[in-house]
PDB file of N, CA and C in Angstrom:
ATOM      1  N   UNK A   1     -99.172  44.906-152.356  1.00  0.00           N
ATOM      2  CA  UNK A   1    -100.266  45.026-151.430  1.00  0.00           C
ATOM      3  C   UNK A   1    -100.344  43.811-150.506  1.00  0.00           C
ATOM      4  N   UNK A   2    -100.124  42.810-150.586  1.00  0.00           N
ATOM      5  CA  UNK A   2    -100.423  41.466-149.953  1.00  0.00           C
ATOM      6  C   UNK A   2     -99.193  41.591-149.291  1.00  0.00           C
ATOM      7  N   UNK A   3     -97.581  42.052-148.962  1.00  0.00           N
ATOM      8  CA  UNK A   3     -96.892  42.316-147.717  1.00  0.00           C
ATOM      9  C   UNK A   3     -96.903  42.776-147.337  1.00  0.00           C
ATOM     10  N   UNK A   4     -98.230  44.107-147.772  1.00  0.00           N
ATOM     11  CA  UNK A   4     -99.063  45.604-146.166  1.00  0.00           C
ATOM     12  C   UNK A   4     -99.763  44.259-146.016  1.00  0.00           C
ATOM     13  N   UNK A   5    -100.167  43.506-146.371  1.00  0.00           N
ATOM     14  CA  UNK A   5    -101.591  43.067-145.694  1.00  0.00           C
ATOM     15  C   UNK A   5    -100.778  42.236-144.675  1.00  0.00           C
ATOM     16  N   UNK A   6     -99.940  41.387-144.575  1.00  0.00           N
ATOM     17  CA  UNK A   6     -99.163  40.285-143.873  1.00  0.00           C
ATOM     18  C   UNK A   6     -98.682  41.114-142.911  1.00  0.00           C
ATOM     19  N   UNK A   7     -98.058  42.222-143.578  1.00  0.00           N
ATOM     20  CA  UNK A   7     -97.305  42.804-142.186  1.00  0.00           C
ATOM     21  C   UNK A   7     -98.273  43.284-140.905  1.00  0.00           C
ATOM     22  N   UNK A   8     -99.229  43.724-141.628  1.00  0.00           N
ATOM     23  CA  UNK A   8    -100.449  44.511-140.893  1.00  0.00           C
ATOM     24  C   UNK A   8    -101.280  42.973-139.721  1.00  0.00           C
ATOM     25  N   UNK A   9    -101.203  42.422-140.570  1.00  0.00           N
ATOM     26  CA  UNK A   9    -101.802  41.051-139.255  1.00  0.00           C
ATOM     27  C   UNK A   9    -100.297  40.456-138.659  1.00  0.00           C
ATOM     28  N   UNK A  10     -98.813  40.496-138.929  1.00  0.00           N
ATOM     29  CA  UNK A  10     -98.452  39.914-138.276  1.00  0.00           C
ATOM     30  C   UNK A  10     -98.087  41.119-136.776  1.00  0.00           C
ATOM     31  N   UNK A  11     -98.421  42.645-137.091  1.00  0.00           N
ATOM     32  CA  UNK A  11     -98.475  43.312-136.412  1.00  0.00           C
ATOM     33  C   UNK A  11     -99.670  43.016-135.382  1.00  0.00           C
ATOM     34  N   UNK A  12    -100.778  42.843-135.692  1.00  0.00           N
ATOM     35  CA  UNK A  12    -102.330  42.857-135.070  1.00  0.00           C
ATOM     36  C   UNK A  12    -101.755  41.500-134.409  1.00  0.00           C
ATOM     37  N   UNK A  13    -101.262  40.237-134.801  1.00  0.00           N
ATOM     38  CA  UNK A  13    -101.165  39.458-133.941  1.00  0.00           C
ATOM     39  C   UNK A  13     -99.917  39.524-132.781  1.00  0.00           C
ATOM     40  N   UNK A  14     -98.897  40.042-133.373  1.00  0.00           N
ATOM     41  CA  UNK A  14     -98.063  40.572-132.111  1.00  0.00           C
ATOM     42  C   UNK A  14     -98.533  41.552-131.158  1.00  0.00           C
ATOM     43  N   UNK A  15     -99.560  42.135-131.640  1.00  0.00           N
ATOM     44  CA  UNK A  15    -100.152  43.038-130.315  1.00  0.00           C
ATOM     45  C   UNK A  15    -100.781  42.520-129.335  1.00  0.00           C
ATOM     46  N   UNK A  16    -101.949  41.288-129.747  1.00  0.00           N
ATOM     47  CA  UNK A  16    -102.488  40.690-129.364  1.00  0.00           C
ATOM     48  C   UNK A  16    -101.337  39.593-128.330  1.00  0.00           C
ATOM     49  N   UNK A  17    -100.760  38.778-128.898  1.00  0.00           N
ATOM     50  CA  UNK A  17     -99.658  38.158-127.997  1.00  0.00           C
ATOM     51  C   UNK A  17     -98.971  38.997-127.130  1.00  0.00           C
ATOM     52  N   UNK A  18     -98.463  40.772-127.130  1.00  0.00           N
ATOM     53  CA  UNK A  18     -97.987  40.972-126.102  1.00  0.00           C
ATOM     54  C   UNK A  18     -99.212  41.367-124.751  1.00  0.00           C
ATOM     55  N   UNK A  19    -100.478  41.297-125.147  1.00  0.00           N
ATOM     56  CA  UNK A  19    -101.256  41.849-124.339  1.00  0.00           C
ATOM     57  C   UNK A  19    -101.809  40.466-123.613  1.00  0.00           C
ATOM     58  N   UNK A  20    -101.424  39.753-124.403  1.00  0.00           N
ATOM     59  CA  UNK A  20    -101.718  38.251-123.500  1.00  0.00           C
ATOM     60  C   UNK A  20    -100.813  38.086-122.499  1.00  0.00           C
ATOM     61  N   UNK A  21     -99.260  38.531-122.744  1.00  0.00           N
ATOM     62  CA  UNK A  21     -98.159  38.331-122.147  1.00  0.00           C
ATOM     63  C   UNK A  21     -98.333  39.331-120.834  1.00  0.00           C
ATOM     64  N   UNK A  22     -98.867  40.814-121.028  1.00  0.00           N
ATOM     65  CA  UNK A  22     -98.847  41.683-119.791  1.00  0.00           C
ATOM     66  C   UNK A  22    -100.197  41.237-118.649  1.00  0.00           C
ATOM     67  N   UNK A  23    -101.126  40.269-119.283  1.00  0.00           N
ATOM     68  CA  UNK A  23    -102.152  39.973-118.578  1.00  0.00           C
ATOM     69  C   UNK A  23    -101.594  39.004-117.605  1.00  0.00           C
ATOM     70  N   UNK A  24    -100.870  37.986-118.351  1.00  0.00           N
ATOM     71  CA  UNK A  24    -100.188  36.554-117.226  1.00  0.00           C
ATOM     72  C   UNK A  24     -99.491  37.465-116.549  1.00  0.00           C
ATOM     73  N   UNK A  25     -98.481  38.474-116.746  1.00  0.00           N
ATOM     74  CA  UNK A  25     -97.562  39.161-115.556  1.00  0.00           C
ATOM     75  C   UNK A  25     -98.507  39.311-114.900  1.00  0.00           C
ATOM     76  N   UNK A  26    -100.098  40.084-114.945  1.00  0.00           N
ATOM     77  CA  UNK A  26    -100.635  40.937-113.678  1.00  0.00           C
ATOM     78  C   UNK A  26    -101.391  39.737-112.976  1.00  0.00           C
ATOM     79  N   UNK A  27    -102.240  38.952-113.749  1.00  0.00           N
ATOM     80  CA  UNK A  27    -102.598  37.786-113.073  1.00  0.00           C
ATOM     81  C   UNK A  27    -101.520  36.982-111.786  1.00  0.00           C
ATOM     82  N   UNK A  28    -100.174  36.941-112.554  1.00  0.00           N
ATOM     83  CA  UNK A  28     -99.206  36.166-111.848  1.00  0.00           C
ATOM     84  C   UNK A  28     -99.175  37.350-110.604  1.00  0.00           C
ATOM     85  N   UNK A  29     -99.386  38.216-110.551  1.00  0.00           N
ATOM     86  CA  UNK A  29     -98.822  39.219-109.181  1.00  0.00           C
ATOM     87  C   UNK A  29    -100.012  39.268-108.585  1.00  0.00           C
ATOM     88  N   UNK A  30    -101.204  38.922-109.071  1.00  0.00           N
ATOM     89  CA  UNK A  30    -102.633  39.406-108.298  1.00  0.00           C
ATOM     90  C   UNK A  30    -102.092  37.369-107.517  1.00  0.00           C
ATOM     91  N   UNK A  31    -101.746  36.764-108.011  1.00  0.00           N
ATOM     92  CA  UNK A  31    -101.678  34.977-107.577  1.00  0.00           C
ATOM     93  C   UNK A  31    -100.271  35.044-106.151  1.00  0.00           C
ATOM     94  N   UNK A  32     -99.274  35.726-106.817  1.00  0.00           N
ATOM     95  CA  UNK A  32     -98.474  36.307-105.883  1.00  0.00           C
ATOM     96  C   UNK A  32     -99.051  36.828-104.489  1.00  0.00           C
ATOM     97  N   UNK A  33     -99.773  37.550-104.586  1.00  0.00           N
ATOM     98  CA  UNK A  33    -100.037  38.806-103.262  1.00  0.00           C
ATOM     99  C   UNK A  33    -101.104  37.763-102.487  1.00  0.00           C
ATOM    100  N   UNK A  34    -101.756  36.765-103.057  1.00  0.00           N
ATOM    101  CA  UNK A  34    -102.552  35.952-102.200  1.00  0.00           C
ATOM    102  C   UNK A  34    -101.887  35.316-101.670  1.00  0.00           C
ATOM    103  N   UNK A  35    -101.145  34.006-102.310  1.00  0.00           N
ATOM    104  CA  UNK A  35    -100.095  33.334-101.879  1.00  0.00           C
ATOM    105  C   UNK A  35     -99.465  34.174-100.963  1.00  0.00           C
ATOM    106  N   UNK A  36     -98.912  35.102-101.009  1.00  0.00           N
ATOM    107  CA  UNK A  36     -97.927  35.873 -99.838  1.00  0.00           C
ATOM    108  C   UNK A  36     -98.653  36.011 -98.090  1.00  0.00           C
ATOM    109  N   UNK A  37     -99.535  36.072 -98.636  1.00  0.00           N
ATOM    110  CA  UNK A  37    -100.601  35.686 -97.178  1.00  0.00           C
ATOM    111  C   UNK A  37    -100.338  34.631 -96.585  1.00  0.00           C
ATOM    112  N   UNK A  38    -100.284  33.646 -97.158  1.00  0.00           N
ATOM    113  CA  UNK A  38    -100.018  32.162 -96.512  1.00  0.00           C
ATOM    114  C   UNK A  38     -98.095  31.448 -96.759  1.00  0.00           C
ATOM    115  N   UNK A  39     -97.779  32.249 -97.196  1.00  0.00           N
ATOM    116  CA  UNK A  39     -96.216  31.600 -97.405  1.00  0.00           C
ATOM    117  C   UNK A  39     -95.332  32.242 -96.832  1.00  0.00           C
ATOM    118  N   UNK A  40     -94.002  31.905 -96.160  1.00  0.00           N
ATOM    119  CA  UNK A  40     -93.413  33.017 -96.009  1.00  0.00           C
ATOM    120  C   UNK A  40     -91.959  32.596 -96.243  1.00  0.00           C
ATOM    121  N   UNK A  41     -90.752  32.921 -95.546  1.00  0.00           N
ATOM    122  CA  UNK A  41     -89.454  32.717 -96.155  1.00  0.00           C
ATOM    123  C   UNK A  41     -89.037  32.301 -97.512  1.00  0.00           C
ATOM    124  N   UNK A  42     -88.485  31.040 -97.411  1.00  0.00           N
ATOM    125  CA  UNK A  42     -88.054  30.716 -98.580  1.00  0.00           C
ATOM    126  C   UNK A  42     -89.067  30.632 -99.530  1.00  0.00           C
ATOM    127  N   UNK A  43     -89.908  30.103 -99.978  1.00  0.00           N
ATOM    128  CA  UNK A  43     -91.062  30.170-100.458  1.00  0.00           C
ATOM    129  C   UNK A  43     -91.696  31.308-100.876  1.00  0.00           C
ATOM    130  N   UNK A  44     -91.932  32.169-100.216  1.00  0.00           N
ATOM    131  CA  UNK A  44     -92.036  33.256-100.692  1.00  0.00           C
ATOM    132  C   UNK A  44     -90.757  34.145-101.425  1.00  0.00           C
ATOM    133  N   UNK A  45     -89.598  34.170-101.380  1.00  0.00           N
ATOM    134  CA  UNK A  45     -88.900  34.744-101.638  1.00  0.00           C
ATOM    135  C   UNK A  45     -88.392  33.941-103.359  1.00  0.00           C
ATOM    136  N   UNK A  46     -88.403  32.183-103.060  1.00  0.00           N
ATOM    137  CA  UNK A  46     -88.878  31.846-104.698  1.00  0.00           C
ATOM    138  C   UNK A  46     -89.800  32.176-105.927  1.00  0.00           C
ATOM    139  N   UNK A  47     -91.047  32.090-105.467  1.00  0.00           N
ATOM    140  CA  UNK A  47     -91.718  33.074-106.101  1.00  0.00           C
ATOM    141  C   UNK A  47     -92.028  34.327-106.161  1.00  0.00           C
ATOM    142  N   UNK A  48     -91.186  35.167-105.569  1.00  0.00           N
ATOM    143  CA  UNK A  48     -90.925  36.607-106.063  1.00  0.00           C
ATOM    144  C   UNK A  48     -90.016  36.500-107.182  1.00  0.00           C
ATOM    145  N   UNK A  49     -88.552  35.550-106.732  1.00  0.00           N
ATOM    146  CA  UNK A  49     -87.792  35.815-107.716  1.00  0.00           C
ATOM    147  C   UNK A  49     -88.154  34.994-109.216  1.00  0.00           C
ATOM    148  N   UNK A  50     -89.308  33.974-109.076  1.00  0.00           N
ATOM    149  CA  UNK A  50     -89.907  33.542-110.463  1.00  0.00           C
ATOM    150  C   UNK A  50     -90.291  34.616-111.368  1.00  0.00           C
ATOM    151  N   UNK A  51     -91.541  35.577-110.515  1.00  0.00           N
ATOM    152  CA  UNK A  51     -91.991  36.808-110.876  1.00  0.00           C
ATOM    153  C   UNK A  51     -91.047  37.599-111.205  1.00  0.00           C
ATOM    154  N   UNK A  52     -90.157  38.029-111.033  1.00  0.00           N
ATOM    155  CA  UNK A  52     -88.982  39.050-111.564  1.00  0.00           C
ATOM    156  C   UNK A  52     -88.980  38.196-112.577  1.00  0.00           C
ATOM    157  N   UNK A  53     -88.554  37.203-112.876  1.00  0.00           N
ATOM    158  CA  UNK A  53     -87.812  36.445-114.228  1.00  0.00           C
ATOM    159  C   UNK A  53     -88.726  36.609-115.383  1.00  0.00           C
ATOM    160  N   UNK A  54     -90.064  36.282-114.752  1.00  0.00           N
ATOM    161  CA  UNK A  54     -91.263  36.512-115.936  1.00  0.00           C
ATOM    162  C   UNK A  54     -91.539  37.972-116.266  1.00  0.00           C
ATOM    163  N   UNK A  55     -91.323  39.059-115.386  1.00  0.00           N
ATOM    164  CA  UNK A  55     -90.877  40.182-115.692  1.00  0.00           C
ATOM    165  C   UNK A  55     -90.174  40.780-117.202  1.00  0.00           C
ATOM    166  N   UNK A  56     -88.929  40.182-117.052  1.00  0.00           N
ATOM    167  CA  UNK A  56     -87.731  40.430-117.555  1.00  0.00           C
ATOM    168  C   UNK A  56     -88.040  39.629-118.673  1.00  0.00           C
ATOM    169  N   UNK A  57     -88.633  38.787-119.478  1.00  0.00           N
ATOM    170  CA  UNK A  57     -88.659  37.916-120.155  1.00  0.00           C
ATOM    171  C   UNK A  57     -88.236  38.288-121.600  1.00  0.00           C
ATOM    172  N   UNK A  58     -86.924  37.911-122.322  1.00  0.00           N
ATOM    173  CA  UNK A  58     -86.534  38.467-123.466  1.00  0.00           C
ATOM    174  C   UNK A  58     -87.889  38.611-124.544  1.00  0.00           C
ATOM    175  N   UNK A  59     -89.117  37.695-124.305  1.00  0.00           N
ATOM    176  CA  UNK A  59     -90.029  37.482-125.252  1.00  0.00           C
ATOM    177  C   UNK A  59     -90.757  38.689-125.294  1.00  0.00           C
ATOM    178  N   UNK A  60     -91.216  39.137-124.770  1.00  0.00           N
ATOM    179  CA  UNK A  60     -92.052  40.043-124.157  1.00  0.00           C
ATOM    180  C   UNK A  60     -91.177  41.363-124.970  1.00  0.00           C
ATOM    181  N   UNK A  61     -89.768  41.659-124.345  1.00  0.00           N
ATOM    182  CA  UNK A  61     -89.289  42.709-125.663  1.00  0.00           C
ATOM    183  C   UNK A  61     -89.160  41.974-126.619  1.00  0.00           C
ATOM    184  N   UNK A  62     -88.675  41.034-127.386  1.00  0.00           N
ATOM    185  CA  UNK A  62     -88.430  40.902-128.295  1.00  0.00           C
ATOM    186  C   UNK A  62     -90.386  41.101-129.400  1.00  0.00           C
ATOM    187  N   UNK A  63     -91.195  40.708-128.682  1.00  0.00           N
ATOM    188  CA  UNK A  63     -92.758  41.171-129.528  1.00  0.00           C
ATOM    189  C   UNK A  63     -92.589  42.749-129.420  1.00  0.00           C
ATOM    190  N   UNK A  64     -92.312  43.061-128.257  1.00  0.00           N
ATOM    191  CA  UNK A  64     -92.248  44.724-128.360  1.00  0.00           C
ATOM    192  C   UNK A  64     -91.675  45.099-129.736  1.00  0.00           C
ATOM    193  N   UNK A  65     -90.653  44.752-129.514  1.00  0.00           N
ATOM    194  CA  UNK A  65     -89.854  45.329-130.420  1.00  0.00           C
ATOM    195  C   UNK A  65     -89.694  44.779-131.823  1.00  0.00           C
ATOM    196  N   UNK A  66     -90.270  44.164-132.675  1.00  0.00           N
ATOM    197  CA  UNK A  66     -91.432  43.541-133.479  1.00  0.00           C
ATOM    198  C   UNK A  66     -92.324  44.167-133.838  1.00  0.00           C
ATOM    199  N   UNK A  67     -93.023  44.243-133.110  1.00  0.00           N
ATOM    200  CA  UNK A  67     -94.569  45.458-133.288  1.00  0.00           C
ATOM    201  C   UNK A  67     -93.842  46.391-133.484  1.00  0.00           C
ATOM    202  N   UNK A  68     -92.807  47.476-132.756  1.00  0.00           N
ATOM    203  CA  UNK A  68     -92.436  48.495-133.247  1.00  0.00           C
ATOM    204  C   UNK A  68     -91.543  48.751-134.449  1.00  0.00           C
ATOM    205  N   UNK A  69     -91.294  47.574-135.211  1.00  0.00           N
ATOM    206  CA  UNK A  69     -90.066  47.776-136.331  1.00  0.00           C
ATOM    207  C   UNK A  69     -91.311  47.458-137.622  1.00  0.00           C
ATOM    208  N   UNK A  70     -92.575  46.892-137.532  1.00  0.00           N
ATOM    209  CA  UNK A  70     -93.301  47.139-138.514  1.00  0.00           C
ATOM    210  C   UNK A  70     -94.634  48.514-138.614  1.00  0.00           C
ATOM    211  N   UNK A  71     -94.385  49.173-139.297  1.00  0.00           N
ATOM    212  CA  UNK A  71     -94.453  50.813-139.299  1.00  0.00           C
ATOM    213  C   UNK A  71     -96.045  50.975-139.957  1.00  0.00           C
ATOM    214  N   UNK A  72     -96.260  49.523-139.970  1.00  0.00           N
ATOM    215  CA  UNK A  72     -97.969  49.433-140.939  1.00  0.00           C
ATOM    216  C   UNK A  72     -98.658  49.038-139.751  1.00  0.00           C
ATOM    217  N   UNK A  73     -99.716  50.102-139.805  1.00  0.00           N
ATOM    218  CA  UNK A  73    -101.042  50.210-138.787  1.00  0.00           C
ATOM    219  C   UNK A  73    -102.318  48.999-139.651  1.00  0.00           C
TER     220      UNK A  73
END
């Protein structure tokens, strides 16, 4: 019973960490689209391609896919 219970919070806390993780992506694009108002060429085209990278971030699947390999709600 006590490795349902571990698995079950280390699940609840990987959920919690990836929903922290999809909030900084949308924050970072709502920070993006302002900035894009005032920046343009190179500068702008750096922080797009930052934003892709934070996108793509192995961390982000790797919690995904974490949360989905423990099968306890």
């Amino acid at each position: 019973m006590r490795l349902h219970d571990e698995l079950a919070n280390t699940r609840v806390h990987l959920e919690y960490q990836l929903s922290k993780t999809e909030d900084m992506i949308n924050q970072t694009t709502i920070v993006k689209q302002h900035i894009s108002q005032h920046l343009k060429g190179q500068a702008i085209s750096e922080l797009e391609d930052r934003l892709q990278r934070l996108k793509q971030m192995p961390v982000y699947d790797d919690i995904k896919e974490a949360i989905d390999s423990i099968q306890i709600k």
